[in-house]
PDBML (XML) file of the C-alpha atoms, coordinates in Angstrom:
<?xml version="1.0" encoding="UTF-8" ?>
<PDBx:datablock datablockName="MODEL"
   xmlns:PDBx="http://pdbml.pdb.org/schema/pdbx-v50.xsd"
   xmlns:xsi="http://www.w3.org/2001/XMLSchema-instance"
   xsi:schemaLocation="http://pdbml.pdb.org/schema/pdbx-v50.xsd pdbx-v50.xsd">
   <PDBx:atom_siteCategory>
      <PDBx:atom_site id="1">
         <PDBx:B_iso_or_equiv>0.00</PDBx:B_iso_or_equiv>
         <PDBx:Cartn_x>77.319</PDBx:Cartn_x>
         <PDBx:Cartn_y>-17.159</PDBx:Cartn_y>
         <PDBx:Cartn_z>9.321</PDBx:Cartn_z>
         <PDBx:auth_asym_id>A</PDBx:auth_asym_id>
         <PDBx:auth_atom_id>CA</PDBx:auth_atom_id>
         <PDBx:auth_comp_id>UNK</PDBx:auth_comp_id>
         <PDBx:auth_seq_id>1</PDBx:auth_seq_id>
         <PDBx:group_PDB>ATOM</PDBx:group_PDB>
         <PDBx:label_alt_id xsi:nil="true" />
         <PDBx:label_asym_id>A</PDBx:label_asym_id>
         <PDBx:label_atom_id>CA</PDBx:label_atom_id>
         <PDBx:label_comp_id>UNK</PDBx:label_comp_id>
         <PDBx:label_entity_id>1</PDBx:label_entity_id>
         <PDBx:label_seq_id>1</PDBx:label_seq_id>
         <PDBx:occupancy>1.00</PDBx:occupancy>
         <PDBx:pdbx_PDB_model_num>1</PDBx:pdbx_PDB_model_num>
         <PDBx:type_symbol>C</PDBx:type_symbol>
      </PDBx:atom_site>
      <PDBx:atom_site id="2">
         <PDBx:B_iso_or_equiv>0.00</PDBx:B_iso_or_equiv>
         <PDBx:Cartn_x>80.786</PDBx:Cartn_x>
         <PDBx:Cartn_y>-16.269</PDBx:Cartn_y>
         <PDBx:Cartn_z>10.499</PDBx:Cartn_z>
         <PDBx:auth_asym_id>A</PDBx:auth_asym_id>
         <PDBx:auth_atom_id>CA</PDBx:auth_atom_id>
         <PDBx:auth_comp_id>UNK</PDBx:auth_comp_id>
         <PDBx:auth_seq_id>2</PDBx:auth_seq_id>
         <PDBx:group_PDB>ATOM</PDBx:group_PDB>
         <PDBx:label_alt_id xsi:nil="true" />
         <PDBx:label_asym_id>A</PDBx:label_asym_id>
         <PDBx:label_atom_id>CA</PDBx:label_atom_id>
         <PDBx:label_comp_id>UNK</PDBx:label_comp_id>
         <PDBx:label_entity_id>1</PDBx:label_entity_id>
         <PDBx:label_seq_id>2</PDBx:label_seq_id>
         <PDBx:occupancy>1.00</PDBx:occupancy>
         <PDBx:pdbx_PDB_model_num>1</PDBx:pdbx_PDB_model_num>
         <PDBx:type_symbol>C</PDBx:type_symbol>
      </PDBx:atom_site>
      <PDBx:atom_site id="3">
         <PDBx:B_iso_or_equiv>0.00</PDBx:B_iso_or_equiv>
         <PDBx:Cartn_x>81.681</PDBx:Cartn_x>
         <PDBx:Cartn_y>-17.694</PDBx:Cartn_y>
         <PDBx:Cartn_z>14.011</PDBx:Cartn_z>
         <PDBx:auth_asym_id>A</PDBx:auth_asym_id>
         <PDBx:auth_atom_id>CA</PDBx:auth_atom_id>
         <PDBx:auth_comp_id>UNK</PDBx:auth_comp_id>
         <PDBx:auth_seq_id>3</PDBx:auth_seq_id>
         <PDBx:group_PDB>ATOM</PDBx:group_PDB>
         <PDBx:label_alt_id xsi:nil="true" />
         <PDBx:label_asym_id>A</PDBx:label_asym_id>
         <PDBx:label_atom_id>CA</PDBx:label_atom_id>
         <PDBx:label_comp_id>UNK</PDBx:label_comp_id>
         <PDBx:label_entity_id>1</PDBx:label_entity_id>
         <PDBx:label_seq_id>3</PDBx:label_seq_id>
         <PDBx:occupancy>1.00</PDBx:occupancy>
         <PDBx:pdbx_PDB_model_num>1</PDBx:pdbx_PDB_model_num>
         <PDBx:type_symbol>C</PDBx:type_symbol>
      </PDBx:atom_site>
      <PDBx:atom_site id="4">
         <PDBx:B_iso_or_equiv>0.00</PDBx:B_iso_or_equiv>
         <PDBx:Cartn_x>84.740</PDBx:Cartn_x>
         <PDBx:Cartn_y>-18.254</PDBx:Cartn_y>
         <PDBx:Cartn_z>16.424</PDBx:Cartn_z>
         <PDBx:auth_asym_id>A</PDBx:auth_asym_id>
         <PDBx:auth_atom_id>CA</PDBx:auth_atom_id>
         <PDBx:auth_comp_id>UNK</PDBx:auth_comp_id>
         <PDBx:auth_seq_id>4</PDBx:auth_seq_id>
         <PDBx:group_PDB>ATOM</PDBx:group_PDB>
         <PDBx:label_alt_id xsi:nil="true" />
         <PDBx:label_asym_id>A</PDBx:label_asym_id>
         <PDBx:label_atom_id>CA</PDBx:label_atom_id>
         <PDBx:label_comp_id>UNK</PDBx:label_comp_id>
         <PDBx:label_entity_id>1</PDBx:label_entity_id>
         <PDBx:label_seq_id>4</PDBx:label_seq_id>
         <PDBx:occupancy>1.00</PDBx:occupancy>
         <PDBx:pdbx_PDB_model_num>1</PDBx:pdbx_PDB_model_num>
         <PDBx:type_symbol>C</PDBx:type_symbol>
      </PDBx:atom_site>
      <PDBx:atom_site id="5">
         <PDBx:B_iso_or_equiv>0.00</PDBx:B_iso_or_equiv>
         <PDBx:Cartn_x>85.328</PDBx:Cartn_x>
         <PDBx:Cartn_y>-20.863</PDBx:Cartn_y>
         <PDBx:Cartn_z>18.694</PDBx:Cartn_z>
         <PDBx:auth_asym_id>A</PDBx:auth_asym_id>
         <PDBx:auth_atom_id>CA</PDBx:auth_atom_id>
         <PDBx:auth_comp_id>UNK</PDBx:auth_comp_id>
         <PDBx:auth_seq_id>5</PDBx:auth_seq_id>
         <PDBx:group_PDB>ATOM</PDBx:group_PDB>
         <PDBx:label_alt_id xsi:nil="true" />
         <PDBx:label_asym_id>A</PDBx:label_asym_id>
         <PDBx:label_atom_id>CA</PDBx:label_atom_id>
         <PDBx:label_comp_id>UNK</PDBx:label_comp_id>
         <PDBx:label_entity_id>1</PDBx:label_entity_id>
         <PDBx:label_seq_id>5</PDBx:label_seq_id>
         <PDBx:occupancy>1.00</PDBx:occupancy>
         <PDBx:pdbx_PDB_model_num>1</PDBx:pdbx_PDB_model_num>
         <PDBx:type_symbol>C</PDBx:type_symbol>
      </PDBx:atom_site>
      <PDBx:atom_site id="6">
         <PDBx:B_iso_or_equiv>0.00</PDBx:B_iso_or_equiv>
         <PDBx:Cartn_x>87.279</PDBx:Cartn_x>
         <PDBx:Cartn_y>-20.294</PDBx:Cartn_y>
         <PDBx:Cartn_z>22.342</PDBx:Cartn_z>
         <PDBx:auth_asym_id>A</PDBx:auth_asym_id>
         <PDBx:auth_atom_id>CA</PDBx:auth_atom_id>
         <PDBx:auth_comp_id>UNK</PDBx:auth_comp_id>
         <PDBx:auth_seq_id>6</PDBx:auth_seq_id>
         <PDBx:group_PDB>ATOM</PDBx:group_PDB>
         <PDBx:label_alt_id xsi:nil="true" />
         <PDBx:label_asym_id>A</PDBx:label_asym_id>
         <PDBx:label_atom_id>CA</PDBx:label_atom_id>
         <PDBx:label_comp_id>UNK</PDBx:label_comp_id>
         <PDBx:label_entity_id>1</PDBx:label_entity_id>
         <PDBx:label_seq_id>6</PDBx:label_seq_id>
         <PDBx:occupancy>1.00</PDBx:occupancy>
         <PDBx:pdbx_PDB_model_num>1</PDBx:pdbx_PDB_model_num>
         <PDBx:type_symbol>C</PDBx:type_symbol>
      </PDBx:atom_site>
      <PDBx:atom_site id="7">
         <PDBx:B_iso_or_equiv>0.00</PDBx:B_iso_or_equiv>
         <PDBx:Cartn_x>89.565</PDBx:Cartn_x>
         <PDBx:Cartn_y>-22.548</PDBx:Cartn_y>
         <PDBx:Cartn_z>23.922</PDBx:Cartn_z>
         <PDBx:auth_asym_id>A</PDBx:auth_asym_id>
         <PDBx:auth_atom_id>CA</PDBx:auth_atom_id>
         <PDBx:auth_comp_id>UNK</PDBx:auth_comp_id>
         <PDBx:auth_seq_id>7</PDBx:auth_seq_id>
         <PDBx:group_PDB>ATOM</PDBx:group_PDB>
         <PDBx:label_alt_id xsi:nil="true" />
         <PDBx:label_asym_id>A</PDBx:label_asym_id>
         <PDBx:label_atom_id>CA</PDBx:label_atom_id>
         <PDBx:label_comp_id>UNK</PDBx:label_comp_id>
         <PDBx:label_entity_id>1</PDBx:label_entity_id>
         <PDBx:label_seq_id>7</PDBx:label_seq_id>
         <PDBx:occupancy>1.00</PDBx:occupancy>
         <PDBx:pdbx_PDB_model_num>1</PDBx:pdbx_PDB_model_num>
         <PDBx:type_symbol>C</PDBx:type_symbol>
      </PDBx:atom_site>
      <PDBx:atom_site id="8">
         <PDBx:B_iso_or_equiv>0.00</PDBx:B_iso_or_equiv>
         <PDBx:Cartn_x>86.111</PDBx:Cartn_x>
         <PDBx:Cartn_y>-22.476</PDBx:Cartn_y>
         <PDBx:Cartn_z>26.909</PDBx:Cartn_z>
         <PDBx:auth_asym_id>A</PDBx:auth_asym_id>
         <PDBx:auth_atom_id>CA</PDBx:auth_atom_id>
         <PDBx:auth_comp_id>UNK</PDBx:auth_comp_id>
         <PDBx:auth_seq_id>8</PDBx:auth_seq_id>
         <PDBx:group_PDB>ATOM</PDBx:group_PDB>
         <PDBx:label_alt_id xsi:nil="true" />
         <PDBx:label_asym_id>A</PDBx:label_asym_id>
         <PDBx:label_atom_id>CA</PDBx:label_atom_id>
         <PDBx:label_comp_id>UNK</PDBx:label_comp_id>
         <PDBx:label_entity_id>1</PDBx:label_entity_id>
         <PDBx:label_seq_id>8</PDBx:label_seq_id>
         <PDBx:occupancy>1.00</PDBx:occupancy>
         <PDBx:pdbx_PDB_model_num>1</PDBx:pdbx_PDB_model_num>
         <PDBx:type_symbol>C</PDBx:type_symbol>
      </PDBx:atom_site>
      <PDBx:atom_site id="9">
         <PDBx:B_iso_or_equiv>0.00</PDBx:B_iso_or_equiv>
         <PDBx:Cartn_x>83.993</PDBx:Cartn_x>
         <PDBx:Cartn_y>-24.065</PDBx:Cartn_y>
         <PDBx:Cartn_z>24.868</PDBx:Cartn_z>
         <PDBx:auth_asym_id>A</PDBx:auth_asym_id>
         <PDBx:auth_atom_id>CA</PDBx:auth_atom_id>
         <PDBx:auth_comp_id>UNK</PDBx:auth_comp_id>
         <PDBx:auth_seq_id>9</PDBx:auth_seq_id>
         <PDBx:group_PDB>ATOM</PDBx:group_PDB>
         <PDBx:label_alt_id xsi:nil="true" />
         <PDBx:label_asym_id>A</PDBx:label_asym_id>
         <PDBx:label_atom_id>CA</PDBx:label_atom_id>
         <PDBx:label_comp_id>UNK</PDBx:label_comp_id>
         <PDBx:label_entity_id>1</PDBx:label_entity_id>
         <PDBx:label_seq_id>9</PDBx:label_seq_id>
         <PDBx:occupancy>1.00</PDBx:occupancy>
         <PDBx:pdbx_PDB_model_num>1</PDBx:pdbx_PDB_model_num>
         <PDBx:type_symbol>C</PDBx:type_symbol>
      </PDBx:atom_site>
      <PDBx:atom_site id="10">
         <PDBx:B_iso_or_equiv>0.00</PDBx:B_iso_or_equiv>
         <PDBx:Cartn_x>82.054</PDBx:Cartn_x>
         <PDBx:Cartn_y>-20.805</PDBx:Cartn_y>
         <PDBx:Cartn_z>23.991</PDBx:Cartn_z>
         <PDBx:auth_asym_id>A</PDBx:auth_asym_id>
         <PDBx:auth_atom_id>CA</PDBx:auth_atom_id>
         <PDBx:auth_comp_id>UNK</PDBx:auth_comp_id>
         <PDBx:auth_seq_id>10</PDBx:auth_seq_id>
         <PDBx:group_PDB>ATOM</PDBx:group_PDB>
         <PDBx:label_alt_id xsi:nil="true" />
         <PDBx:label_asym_id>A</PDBx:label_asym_id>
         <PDBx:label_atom_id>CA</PDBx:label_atom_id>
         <PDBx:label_comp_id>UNK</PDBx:label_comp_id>
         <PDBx:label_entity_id>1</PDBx:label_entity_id>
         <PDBx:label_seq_id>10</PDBx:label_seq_id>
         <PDBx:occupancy>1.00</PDBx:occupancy>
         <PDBx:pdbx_PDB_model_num>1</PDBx:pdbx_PDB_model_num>
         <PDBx:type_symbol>C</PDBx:type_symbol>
      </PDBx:atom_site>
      <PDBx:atom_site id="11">
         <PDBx:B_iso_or_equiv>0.00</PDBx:B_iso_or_equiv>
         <PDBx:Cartn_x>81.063</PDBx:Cartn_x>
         <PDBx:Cartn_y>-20.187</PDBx:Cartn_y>
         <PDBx:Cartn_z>20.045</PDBx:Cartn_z>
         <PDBx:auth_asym_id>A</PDBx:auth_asym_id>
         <PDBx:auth_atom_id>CA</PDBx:auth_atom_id>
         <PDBx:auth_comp_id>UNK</PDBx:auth_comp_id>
         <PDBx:auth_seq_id>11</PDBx:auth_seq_id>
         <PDBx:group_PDB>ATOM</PDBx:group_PDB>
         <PDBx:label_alt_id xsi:nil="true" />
         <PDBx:label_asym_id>A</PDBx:label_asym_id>
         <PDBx:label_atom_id>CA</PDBx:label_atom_id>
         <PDBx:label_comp_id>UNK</PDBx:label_comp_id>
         <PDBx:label_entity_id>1</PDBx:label_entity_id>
         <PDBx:label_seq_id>11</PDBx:label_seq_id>
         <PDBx:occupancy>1.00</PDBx:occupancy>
         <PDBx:pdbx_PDB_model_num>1</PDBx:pdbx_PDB_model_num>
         <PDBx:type_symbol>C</PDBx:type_symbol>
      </PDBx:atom_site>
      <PDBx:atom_site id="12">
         <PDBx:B_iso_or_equiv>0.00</PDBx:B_iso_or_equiv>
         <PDBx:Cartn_x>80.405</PDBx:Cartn_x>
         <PDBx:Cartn_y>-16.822</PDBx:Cartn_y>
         <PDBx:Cartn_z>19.037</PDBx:Cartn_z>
         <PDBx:auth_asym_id>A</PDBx:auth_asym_id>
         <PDBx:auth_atom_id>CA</PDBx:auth_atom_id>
         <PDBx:auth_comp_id>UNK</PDBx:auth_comp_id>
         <PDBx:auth_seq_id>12</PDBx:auth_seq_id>
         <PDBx:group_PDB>ATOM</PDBx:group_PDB>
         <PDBx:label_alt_id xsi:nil="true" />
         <PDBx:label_asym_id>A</PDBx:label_asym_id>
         <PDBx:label_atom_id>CA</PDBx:label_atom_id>
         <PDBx:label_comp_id>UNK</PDBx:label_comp_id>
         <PDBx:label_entity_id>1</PDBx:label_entity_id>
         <PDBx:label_seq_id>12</PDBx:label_seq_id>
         <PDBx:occupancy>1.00</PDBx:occupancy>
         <PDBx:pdbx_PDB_model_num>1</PDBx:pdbx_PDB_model_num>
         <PDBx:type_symbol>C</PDBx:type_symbol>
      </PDBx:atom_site>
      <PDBx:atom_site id="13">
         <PDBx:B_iso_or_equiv>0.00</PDBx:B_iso_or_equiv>
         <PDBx:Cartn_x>78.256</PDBx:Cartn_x>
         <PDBx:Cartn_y>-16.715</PDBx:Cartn_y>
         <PDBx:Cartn_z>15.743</PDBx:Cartn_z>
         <PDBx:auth_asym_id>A</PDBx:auth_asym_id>
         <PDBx:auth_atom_id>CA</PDBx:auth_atom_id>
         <PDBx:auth_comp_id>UNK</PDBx:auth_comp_id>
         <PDBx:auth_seq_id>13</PDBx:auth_seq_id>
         <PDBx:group_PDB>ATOM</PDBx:group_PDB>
         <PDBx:label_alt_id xsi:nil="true" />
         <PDBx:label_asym_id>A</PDBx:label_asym_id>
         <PDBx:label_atom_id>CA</PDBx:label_atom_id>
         <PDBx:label_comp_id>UNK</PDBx:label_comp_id>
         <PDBx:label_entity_id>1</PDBx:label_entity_id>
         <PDBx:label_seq_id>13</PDBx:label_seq_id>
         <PDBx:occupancy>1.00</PDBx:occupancy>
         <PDBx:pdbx_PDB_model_num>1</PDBx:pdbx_PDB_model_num>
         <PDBx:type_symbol>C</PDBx:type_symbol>
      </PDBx:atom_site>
      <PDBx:atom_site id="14">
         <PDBx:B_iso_or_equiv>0.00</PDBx:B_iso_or_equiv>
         <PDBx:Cartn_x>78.018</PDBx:Cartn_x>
         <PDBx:Cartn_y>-13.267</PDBx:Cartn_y>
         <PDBx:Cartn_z>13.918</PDBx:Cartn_z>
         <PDBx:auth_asym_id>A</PDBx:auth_asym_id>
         <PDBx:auth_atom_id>CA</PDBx:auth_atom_id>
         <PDBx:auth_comp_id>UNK</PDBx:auth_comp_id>
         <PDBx:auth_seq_id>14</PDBx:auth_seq_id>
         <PDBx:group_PDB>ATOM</PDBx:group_PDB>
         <PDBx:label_alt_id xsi:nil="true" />
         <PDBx:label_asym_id>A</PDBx:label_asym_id>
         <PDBx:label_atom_id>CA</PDBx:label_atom_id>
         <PDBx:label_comp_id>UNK</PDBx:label_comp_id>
         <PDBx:label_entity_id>1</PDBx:label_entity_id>
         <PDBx:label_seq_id>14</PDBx:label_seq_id>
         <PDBx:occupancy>1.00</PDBx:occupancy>
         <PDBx:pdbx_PDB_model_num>1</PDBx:pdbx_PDB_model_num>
         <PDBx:type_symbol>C</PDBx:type_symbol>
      </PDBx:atom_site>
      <PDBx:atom_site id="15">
         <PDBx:B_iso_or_equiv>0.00</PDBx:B_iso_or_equiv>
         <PDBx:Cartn_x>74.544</PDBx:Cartn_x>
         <PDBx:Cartn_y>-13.003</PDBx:Cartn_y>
         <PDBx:Cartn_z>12.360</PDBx:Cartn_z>
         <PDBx:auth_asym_id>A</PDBx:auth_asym_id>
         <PDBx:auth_atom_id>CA</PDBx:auth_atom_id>
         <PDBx:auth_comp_id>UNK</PDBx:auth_comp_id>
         <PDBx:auth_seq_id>15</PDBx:auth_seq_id>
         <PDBx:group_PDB>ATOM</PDBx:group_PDB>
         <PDBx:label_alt_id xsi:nil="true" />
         <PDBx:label_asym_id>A</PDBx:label_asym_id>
         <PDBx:label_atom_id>CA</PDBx:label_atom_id>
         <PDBx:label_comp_id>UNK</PDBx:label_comp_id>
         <PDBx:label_entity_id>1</PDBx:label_entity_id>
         <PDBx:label_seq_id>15</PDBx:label_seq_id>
         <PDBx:occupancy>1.00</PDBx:occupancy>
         <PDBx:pdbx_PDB_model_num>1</PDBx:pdbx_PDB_model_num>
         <PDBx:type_symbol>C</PDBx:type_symbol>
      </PDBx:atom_site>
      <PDBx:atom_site id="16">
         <PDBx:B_iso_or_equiv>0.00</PDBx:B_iso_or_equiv>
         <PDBx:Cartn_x>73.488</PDBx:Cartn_x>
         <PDBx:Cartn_y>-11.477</PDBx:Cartn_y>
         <PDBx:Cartn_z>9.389</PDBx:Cartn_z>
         <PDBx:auth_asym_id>A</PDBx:auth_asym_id>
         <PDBx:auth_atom_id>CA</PDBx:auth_atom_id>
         <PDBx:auth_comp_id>UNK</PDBx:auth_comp_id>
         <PDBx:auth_seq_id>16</PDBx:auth_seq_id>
         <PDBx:group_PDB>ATOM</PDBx:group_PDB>
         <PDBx:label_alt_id xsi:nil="true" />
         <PDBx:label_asym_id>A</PDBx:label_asym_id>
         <PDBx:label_atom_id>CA</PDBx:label_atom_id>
         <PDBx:label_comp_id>UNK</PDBx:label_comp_id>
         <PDBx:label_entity_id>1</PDBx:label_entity_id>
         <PDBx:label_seq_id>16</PDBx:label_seq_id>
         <PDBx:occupancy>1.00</PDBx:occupancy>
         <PDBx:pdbx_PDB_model_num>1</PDBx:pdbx_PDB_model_num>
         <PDBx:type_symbol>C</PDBx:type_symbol>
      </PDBx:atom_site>
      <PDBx:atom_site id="17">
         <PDBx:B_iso_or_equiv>0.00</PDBx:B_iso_or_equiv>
         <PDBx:Cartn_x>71.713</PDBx:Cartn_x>
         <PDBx:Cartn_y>-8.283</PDBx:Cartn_y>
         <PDBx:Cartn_z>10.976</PDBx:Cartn_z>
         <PDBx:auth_asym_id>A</PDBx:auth_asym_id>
         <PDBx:auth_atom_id>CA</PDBx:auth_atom_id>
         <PDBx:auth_comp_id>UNK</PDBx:auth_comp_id>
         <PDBx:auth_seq_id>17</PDBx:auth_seq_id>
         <PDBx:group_PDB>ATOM</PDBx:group_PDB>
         <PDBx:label_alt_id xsi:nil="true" />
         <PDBx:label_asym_id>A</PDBx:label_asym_id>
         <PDBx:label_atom_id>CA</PDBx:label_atom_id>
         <PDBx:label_comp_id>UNK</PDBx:label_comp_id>
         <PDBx:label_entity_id>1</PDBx:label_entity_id>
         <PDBx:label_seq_id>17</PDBx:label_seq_id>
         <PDBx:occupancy>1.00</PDBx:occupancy>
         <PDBx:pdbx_PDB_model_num>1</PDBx:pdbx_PDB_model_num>
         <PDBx:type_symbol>C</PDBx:type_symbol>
      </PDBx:atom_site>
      <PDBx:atom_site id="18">
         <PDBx:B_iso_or_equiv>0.00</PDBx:B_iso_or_equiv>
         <PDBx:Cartn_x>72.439</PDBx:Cartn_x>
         <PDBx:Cartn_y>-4.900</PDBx:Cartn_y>
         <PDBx:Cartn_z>10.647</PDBx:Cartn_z>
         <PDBx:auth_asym_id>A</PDBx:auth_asym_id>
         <PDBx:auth_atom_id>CA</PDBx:auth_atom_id>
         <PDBx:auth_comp_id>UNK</PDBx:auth_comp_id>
         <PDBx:auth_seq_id>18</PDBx:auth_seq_id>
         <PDBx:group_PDB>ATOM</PDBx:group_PDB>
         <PDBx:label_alt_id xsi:nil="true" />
         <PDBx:label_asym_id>A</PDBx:label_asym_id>
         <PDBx:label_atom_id>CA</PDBx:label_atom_id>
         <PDBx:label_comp_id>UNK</PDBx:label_comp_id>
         <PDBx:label_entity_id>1</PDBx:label_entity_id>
         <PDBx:label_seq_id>18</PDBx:label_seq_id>
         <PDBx:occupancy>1.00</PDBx:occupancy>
         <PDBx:pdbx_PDB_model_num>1</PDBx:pdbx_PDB_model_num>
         <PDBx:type_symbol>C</PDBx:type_symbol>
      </PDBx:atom_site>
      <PDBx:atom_site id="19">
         <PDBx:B_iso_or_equiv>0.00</PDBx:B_iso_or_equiv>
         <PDBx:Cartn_x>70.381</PDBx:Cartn_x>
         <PDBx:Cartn_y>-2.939</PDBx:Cartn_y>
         <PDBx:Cartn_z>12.315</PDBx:Cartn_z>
         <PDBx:auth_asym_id>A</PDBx:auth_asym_id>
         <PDBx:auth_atom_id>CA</PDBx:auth_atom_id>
         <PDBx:auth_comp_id>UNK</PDBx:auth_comp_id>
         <PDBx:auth_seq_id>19</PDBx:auth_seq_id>
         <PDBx:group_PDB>ATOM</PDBx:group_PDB>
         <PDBx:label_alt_id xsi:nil="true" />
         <PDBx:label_asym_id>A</PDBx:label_asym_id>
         <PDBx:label_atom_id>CA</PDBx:label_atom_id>
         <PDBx:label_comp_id>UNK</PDBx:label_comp_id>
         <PDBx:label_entity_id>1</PDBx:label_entity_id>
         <PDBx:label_seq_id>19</PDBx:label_seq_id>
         <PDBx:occupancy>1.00</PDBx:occupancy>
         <PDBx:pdbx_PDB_model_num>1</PDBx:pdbx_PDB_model_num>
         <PDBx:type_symbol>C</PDBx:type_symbol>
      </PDBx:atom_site>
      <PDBx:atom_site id="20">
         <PDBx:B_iso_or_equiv>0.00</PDBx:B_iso_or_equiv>
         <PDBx:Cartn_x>71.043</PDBx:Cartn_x>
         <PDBx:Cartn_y>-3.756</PDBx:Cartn_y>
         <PDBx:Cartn_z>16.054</PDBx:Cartn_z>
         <PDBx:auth_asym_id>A</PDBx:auth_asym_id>
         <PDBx:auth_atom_id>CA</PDBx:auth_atom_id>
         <PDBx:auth_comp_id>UNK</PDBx:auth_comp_id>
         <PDBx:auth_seq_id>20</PDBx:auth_seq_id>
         <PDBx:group_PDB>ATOM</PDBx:group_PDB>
         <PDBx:label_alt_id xsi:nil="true" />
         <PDBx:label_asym_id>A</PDBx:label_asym_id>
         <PDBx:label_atom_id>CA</PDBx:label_atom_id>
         <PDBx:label_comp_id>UNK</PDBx:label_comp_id>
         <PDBx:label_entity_id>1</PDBx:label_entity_id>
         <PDBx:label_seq_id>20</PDBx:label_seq_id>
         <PDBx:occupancy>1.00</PDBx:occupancy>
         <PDBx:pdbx_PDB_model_num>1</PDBx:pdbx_PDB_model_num>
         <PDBx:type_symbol>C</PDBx:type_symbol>
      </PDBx:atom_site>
      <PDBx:atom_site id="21">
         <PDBx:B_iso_or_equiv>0.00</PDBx:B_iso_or_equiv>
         <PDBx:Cartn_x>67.857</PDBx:Cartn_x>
         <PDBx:Cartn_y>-2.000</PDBx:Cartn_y>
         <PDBx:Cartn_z>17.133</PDBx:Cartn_z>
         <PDBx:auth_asym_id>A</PDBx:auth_asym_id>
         <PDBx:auth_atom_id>CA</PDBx:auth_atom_id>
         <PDBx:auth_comp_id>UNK</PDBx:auth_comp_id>
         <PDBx:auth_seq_id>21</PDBx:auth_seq_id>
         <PDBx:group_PDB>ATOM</PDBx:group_PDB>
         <PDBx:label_alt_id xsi:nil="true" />
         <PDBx:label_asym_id>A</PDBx:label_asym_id>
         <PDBx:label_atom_id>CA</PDBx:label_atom_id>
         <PDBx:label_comp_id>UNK</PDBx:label_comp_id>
         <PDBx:label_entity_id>1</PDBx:label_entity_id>
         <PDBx:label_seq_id>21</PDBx:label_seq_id>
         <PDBx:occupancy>1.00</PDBx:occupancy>
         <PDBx:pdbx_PDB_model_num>1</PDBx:pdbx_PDB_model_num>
         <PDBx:type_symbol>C</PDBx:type_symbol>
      </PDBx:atom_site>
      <PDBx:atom_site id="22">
         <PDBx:B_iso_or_equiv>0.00</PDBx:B_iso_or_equiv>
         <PDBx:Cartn_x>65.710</PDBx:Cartn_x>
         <PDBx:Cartn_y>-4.612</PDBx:Cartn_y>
         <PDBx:Cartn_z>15.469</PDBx:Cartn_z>
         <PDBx:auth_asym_id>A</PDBx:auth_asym_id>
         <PDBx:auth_atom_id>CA</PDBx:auth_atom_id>
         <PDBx:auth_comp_id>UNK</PDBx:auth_comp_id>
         <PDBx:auth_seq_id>22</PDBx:auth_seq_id>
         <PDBx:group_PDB>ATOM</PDBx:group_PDB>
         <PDBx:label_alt_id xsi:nil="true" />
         <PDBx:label_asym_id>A</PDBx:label_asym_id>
         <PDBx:label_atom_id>CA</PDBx:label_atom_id>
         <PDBx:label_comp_id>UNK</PDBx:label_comp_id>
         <PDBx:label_entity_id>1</PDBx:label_entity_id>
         <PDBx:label_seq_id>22</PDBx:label_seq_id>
         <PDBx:occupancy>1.00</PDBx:occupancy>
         <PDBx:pdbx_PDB_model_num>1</PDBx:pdbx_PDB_model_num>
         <PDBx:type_symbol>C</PDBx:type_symbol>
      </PDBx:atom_site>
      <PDBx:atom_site id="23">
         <PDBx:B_iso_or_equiv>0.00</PDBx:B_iso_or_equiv>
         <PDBx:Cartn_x>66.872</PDBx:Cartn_x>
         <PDBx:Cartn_y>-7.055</PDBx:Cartn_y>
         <PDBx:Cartn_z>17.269</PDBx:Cartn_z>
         <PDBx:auth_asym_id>A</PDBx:auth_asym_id>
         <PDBx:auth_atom_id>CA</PDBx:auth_atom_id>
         <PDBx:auth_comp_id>UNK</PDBx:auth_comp_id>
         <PDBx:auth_seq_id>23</PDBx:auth_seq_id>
         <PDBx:group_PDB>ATOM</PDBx:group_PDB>
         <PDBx:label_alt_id xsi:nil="true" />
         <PDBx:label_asym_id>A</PDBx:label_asym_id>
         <PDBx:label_atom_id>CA</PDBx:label_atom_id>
         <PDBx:label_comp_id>UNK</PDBx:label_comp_id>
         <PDBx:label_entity_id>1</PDBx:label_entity_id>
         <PDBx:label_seq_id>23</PDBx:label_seq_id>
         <PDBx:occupancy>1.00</PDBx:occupancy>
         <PDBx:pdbx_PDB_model_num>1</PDBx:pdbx_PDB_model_num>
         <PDBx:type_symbol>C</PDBx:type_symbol>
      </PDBx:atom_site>
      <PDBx:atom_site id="24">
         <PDBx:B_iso_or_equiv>0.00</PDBx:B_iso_or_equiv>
         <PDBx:Cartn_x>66.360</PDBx:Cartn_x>
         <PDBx:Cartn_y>-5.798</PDBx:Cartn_y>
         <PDBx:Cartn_z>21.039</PDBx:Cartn_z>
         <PDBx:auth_asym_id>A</PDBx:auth_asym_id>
         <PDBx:auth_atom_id>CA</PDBx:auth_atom_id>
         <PDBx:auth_comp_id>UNK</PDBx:auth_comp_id>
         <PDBx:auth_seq_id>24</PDBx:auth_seq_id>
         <PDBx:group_PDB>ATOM</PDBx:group_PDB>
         <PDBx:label_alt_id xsi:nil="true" />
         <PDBx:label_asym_id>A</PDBx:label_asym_id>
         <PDBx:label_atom_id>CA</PDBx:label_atom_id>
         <PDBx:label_comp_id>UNK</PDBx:label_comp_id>
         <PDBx:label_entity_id>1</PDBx:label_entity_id>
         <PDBx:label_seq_id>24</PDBx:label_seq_id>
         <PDBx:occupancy>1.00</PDBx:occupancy>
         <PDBx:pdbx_PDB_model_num>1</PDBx:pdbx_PDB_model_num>
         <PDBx:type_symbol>C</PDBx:type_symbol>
      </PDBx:atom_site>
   </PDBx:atom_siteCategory>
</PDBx:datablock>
């Protein structure tokens, strides 16, 4: 999975999902 990391200690992970809906 593709993530980021902030300088606040906060990681933001990008999953695999495309259908947003799905996922409510």
């Amino acid at each position: 999975l593709s993530c980021s990391l902030n300088g606040s200690g906060t990681l933001q992970i990008t999953l695999n999902e495309k259908d947003a809906r799905s996922l409510a």
